[in-house]
PDB file of N, CA and C in Angstrom:
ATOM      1  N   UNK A   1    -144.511-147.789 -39.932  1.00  0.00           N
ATOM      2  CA  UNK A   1    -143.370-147.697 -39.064  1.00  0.00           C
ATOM      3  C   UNK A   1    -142.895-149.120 -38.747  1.00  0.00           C
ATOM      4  N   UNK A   2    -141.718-149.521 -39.534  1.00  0.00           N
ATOM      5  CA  UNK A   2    -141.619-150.765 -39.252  1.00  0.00           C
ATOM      6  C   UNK A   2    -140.644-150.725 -37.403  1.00  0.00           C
ATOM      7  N   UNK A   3    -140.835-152.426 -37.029  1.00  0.00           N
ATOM      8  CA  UNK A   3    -140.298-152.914 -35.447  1.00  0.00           C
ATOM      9  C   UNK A   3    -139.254-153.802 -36.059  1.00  0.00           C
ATOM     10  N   UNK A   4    -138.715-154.011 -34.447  1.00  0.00           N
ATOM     11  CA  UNK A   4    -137.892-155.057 -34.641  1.00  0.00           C
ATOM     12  C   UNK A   4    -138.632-156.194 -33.880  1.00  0.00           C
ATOM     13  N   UNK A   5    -139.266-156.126 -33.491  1.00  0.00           N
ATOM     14  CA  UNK A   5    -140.629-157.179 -32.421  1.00  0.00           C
ATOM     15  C   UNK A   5    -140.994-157.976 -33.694  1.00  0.00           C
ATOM     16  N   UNK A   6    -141.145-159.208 -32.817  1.00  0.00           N
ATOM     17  CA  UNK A   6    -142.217-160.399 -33.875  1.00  0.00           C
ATOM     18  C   UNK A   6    -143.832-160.246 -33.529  1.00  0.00           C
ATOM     19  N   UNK A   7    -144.855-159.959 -34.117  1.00  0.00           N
ATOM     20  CA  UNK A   7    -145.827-159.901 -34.166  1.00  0.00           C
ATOM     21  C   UNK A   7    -146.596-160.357 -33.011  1.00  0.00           C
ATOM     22  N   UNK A   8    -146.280-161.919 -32.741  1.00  0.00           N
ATOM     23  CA  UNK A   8    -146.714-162.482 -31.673  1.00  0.00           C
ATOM     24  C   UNK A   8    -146.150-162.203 -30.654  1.00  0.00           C
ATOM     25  N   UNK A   9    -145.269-161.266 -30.160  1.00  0.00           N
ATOM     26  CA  UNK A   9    -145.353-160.836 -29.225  1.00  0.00           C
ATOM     27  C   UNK A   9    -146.008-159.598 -28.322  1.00  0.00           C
ATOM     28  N   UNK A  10    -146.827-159.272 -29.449  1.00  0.00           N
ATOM     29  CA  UNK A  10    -147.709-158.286 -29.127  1.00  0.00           C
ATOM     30  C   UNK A  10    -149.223-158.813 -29.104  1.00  0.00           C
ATOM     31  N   UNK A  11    -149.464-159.973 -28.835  1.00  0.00           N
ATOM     32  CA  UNK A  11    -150.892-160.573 -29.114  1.00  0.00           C
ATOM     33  C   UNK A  11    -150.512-161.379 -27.590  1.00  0.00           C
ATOM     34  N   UNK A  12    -152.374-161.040 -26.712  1.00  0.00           N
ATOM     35  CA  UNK A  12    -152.576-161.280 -25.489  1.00  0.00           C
ATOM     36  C   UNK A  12    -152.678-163.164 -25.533  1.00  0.00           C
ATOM     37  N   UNK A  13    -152.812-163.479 -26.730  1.00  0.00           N
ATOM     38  CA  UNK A  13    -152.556-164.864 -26.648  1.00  0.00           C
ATOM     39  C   UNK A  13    -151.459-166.019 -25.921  1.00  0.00           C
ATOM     40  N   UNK A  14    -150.664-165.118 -25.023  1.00  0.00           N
ATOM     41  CA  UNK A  14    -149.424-165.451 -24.606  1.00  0.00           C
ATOM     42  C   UNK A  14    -149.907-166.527 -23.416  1.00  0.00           C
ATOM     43  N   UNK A  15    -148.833-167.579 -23.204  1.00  0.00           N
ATOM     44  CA  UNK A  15    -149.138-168.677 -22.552  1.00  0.00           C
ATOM     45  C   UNK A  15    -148.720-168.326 -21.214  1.00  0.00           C
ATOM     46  N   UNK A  16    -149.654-168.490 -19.810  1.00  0.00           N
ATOM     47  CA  UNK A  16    -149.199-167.939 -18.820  1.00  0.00           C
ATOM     48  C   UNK A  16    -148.109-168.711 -18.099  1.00  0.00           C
ATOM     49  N   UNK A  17    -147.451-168.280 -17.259  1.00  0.00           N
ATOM     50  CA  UNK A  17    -145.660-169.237 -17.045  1.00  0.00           C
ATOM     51  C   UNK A  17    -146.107-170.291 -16.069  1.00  0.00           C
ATOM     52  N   UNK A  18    -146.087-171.307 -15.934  1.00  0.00           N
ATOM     53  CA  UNK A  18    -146.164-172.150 -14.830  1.00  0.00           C
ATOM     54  C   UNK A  18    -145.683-172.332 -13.927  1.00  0.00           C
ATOM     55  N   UNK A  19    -146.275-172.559 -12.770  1.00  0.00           N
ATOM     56  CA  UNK A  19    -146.240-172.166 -10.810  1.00  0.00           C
ATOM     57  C   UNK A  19    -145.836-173.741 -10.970  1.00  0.00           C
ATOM     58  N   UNK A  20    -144.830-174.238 -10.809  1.00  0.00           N
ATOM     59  CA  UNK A  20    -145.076-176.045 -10.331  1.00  0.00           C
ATOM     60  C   UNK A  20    -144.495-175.853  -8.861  1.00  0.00           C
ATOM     61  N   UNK A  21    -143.890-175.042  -8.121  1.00  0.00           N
ATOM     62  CA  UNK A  21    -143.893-174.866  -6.750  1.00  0.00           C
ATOM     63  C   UNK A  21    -144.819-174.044  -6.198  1.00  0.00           C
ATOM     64  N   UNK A  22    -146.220-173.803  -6.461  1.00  0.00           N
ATOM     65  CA  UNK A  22    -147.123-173.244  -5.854  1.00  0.00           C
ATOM     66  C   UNK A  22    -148.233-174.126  -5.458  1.00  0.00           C
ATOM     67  N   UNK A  23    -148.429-174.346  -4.348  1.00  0.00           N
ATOM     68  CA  UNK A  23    -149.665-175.493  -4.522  1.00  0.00           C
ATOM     69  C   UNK A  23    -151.043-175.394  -4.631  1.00  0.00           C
ATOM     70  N   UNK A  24    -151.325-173.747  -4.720  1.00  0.00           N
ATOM     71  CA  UNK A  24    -152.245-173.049  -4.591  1.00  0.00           C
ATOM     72  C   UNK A  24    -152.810-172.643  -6.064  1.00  0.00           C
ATOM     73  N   UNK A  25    -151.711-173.190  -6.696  1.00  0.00           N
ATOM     74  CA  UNK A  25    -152.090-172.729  -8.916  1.00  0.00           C
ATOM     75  C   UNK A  25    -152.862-173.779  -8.842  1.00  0.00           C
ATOM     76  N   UNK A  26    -154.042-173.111  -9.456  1.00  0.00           N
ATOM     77  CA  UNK A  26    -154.986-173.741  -9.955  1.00  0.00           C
ATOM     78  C   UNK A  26    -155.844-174.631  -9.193  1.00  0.00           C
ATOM     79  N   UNK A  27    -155.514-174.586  -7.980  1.00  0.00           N
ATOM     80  CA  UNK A  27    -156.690-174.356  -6.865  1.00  0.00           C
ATOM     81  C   UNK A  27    -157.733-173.543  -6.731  1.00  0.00           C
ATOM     82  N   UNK A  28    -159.159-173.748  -7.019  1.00  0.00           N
ATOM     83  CA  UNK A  28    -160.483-172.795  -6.730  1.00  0.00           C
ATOM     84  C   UNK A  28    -160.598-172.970  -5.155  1.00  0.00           C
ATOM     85  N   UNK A  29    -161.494-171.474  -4.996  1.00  0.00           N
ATOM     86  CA  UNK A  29    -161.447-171.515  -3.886  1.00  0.00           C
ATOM     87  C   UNK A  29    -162.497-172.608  -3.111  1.00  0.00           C
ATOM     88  N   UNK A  30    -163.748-172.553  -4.021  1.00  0.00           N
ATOM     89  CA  UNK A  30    -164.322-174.263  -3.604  1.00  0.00           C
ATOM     90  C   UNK A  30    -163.738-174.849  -3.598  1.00  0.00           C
ATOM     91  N   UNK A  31    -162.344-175.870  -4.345  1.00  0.00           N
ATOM     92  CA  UNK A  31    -162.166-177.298  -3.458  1.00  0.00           C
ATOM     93  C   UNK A  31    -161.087-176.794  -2.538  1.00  0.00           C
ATOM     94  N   UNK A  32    -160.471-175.599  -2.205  1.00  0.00           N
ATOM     95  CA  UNK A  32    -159.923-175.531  -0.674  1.00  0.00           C
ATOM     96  C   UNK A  32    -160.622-175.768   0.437  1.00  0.00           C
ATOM     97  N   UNK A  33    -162.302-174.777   0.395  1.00  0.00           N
ATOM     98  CA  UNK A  33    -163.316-174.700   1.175  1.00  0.00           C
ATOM     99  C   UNK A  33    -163.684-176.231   1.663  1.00  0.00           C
ATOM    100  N   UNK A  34    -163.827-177.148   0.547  1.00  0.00           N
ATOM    101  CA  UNK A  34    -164.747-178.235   0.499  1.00  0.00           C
ATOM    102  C   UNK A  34    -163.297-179.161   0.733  1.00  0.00           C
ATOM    103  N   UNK A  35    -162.290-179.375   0.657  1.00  0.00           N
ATOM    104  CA  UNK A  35    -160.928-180.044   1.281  1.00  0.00           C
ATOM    105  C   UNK A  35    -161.291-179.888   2.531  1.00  0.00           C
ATOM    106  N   UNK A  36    -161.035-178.584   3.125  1.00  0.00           N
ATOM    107  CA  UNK A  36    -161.144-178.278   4.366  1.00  0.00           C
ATOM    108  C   UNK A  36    -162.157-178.741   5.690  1.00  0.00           C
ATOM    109  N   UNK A  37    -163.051-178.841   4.653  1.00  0.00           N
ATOM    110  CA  UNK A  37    -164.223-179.300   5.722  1.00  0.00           C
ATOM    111  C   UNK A  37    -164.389-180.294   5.853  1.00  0.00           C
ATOM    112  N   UNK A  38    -163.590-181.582   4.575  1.00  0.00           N
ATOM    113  CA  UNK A  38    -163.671-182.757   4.742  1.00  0.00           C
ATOM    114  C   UNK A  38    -162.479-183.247   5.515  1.00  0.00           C
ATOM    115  N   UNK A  39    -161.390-182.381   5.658  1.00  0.00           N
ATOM    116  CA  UNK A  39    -160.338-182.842   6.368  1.00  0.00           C
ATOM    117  C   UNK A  39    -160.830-182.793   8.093  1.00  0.00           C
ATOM    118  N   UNK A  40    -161.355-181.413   8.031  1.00  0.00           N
ATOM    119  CA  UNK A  40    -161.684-180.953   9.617  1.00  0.00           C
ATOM    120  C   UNK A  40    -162.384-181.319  10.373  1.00  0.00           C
ATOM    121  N   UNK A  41    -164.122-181.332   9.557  1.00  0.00           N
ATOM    122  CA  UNK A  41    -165.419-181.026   9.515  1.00  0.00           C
ATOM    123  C   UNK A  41    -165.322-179.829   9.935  1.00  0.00           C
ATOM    124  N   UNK A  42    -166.729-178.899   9.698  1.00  0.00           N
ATOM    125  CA  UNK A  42    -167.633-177.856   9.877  1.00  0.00           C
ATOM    126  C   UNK A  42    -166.574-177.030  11.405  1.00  0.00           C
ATOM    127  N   UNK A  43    -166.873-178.261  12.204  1.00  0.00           N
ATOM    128  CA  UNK A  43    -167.063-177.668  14.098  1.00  0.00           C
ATOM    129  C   UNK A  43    -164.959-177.071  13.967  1.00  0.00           C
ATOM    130  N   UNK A  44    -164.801-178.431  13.088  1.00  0.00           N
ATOM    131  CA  UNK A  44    -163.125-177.803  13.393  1.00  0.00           C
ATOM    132  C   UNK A  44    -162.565-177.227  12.811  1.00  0.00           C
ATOM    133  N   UNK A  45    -163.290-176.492  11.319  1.00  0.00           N
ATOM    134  CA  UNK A  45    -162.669-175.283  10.776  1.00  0.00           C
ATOM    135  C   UNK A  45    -163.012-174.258  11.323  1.00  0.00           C
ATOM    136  N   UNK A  46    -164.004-174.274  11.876  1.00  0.00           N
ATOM    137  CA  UNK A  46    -164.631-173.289  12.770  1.00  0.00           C
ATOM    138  C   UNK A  46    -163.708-172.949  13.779  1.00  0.00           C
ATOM    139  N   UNK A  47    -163.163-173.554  14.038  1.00  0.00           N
ATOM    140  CA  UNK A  47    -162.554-173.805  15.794  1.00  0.00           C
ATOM    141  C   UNK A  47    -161.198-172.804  14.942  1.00  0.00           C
ATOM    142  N   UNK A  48    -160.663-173.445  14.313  1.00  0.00           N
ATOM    143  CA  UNK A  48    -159.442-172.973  13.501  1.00  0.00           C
ATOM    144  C   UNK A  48    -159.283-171.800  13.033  1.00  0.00           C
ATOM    145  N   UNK A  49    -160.426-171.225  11.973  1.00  0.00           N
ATOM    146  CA  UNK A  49    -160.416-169.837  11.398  1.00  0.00           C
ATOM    147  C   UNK A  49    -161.992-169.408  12.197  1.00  0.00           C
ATOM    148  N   UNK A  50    -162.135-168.485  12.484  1.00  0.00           N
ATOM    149  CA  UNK A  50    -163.243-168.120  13.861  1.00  0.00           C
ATOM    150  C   UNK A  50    -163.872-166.999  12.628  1.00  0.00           C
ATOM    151  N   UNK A  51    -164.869-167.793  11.773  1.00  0.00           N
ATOM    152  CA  UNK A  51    -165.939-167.167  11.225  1.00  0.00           C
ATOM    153  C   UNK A  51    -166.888-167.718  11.133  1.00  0.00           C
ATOM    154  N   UNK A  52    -168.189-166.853  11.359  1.00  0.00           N
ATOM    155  CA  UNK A  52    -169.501-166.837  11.131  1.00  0.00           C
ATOM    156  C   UNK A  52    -169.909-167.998  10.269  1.00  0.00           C
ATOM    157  N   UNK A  53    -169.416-167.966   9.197  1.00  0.00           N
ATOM    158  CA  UNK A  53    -169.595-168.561   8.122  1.00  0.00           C
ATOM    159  C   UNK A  53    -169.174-170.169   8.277  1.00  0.00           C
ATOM    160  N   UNK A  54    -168.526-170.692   9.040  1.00  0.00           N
ATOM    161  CA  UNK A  54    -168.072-172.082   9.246  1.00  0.00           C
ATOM    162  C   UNK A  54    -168.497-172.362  10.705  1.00  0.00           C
ATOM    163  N   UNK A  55    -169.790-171.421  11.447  1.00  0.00           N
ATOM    164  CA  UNK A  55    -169.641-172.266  12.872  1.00  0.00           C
ATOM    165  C   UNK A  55    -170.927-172.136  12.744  1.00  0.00           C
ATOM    166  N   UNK A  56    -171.868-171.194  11.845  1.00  0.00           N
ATOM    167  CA  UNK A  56    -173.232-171.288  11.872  1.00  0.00           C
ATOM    168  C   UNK A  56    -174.265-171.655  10.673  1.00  0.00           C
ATOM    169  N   UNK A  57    -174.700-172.525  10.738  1.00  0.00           N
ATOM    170  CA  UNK A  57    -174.977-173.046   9.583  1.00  0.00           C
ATOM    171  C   UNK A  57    -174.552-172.879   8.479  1.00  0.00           C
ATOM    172  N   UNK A  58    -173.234-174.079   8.123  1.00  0.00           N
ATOM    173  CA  UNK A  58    -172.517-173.659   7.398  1.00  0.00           C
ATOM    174  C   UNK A  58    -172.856-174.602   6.332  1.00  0.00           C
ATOM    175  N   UNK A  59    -171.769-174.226   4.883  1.00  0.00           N
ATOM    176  CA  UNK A  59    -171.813-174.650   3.831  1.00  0.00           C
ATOM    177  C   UNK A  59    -171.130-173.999   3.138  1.00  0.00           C
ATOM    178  N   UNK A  60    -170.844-175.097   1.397  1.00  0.00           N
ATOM    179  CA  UNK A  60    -169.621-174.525   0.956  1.00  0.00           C
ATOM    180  C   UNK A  60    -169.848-172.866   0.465  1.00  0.00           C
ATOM    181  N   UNK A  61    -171.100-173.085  -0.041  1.00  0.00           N
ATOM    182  CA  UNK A  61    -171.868-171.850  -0.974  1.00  0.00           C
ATOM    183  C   UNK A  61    -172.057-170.506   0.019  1.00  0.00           C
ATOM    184  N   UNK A  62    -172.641-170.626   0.946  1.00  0.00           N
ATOM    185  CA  UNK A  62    -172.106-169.593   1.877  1.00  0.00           C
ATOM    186  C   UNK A  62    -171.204-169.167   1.934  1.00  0.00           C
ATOM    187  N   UNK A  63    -169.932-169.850   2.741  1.00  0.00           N
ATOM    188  CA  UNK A  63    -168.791-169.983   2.725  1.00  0.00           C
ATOM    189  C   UNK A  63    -167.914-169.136   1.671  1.00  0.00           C
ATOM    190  N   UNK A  64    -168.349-169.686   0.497  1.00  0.00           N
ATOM    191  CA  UNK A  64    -167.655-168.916  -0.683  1.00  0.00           C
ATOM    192  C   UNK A  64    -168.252-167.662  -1.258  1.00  0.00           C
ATOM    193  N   UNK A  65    -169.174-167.138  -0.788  1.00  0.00           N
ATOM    194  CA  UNK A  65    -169.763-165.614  -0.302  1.00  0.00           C
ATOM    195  C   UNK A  65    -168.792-165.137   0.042  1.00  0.00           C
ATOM    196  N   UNK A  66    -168.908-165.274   1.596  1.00  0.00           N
ATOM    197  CA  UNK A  66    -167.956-164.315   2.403  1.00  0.00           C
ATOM    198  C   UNK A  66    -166.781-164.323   2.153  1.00  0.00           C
ATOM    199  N   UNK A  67    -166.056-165.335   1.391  1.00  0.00           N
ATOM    200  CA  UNK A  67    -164.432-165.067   1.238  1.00  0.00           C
ATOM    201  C   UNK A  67    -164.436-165.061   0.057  1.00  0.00           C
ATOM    202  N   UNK A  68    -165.271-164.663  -0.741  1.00  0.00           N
ATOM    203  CA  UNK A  68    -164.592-163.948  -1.799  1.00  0.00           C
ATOM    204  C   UNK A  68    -164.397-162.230  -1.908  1.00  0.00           C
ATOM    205  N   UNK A  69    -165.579-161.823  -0.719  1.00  0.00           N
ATOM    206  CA  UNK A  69    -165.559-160.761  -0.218  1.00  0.00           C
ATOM    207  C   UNK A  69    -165.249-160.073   0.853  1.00  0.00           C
ATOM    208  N   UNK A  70    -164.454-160.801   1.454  1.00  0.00           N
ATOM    209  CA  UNK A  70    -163.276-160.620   2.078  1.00  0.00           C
ATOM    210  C   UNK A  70    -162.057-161.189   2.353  1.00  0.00           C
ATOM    211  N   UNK A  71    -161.017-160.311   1.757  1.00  0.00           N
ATOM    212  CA  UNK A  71    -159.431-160.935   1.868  1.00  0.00           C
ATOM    213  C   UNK A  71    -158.601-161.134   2.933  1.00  0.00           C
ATOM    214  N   UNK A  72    -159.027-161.118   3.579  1.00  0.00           N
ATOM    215  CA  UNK A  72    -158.177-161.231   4.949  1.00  0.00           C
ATOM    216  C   UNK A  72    -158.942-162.704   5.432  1.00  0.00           C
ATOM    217  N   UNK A  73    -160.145-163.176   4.906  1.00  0.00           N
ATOM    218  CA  UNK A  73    -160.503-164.636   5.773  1.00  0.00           C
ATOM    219  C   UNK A  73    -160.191-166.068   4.593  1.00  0.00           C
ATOM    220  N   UNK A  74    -160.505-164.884   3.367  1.00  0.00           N
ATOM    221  CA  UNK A  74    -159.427-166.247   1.836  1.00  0.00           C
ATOM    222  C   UNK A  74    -158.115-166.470   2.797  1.00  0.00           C
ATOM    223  N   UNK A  75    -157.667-165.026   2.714  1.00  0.00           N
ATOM    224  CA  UNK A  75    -156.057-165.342   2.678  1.00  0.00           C
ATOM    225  C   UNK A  75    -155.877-166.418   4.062  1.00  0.00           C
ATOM    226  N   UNK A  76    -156.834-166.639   5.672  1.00  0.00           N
ATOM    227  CA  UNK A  76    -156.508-167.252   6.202  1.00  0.00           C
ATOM    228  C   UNK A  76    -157.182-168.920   5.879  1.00  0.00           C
ATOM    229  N   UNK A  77    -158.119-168.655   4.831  1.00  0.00           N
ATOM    230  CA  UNK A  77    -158.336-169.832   4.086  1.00  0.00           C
ATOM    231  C   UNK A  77    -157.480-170.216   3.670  1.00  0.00           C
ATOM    232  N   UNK A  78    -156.375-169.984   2.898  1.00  0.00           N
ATOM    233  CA  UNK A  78    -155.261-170.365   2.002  1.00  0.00           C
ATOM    234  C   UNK A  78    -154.344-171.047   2.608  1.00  0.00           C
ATOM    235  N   UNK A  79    -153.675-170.383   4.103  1.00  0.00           N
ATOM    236  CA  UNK A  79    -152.946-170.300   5.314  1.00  0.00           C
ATOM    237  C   UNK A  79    -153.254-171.880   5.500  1.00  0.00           C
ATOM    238  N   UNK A  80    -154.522-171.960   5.903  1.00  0.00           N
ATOM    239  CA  UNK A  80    -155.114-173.330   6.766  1.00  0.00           C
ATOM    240  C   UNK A  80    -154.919-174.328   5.473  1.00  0.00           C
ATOM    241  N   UNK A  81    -155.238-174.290   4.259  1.00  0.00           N
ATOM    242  CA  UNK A  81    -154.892-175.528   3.295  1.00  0.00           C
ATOM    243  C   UNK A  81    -153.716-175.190   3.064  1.00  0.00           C
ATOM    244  N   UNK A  82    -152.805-174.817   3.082  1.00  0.00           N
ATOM    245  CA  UNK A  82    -151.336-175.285   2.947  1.00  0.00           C
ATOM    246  C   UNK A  82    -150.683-175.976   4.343  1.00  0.00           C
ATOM    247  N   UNK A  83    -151.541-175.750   5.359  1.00  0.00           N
ATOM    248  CA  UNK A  83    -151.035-176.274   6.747  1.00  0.00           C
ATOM    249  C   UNK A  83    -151.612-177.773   6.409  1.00  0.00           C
ATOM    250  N   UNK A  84    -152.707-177.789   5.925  1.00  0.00           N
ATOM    251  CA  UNK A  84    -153.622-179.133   5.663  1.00  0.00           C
ATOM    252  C   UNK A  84    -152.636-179.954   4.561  1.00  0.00           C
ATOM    253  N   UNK A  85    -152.248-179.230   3.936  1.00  0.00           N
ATOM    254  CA  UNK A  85    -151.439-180.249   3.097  1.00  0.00           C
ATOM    255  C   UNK A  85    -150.151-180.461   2.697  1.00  0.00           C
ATOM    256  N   UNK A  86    -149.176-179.678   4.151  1.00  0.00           N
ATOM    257  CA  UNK A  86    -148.278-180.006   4.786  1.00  0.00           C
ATOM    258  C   UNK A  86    -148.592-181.193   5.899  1.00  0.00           C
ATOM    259  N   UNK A  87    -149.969-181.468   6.584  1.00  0.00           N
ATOM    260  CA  UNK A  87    -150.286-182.207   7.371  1.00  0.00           C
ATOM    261  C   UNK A  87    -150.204-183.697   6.914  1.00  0.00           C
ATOM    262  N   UNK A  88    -150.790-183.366   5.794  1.00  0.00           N
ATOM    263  CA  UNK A  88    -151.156-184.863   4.402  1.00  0.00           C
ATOM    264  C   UNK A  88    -149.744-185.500   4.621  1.00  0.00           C
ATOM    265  N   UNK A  89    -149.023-184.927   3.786  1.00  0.00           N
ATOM    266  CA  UNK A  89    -147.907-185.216   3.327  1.00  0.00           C
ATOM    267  C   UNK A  89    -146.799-185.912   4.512  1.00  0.00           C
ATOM    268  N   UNK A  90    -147.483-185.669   5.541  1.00  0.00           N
ATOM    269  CA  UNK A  90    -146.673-185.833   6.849  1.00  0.00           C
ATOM    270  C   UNK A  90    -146.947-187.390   7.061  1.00  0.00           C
ATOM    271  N   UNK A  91    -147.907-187.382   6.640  1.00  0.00           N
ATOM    272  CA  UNK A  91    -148.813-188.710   7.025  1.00  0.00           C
ATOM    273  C   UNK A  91    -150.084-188.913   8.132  1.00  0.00           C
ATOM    274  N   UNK A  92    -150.397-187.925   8.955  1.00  0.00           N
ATOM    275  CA  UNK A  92    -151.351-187.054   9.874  1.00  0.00           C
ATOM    276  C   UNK A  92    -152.612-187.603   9.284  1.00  0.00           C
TER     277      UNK A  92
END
């Protein structure tokens, strides 16, 4: 059954489109975690996003436990490094 499609467009090899206004492409969630704590420390991400995980013996590896398994404390992970690097940029 012949197409009118070119071959390669049916092969998952396809190049994914590039985010250059996202500042979050190609950000892991370790160096947000580990940004964060060097911007803040420990006591003031804590203070900021109010989890377990950043006020009690914390660390990155912990840390990246709980928010990968739960979306609601990434997503206010995400929140806080784009505030952090709207802050940068400010000169802060």
């Amino acid at each position: 059954m012949p197409t009118d499609l070119p071959e390669s467009s049916n092969t998952s090899s396809a190049v994914a489109p590039q985010q250059p206004r996202n500042p979050l492409h190609g950000v892991t969630l370790e160096a947000m975690v580990t940004a964060l704590a060097d911007f803040y420390g420990w006591d003031g991400l804590a203070q900021h996003i109010a989890i377990r995980c950043f006020a009690v013996d914390p660390s990155v590896s912990s840390s990246l436990k709980f928010l990968r398994k739960t979306p609601w404390a990434r997503d206010k992970v995400e929140s806080l490094y784009l505030f952090m690097l709207r802050e940068q940029r400010r000169g802060r």
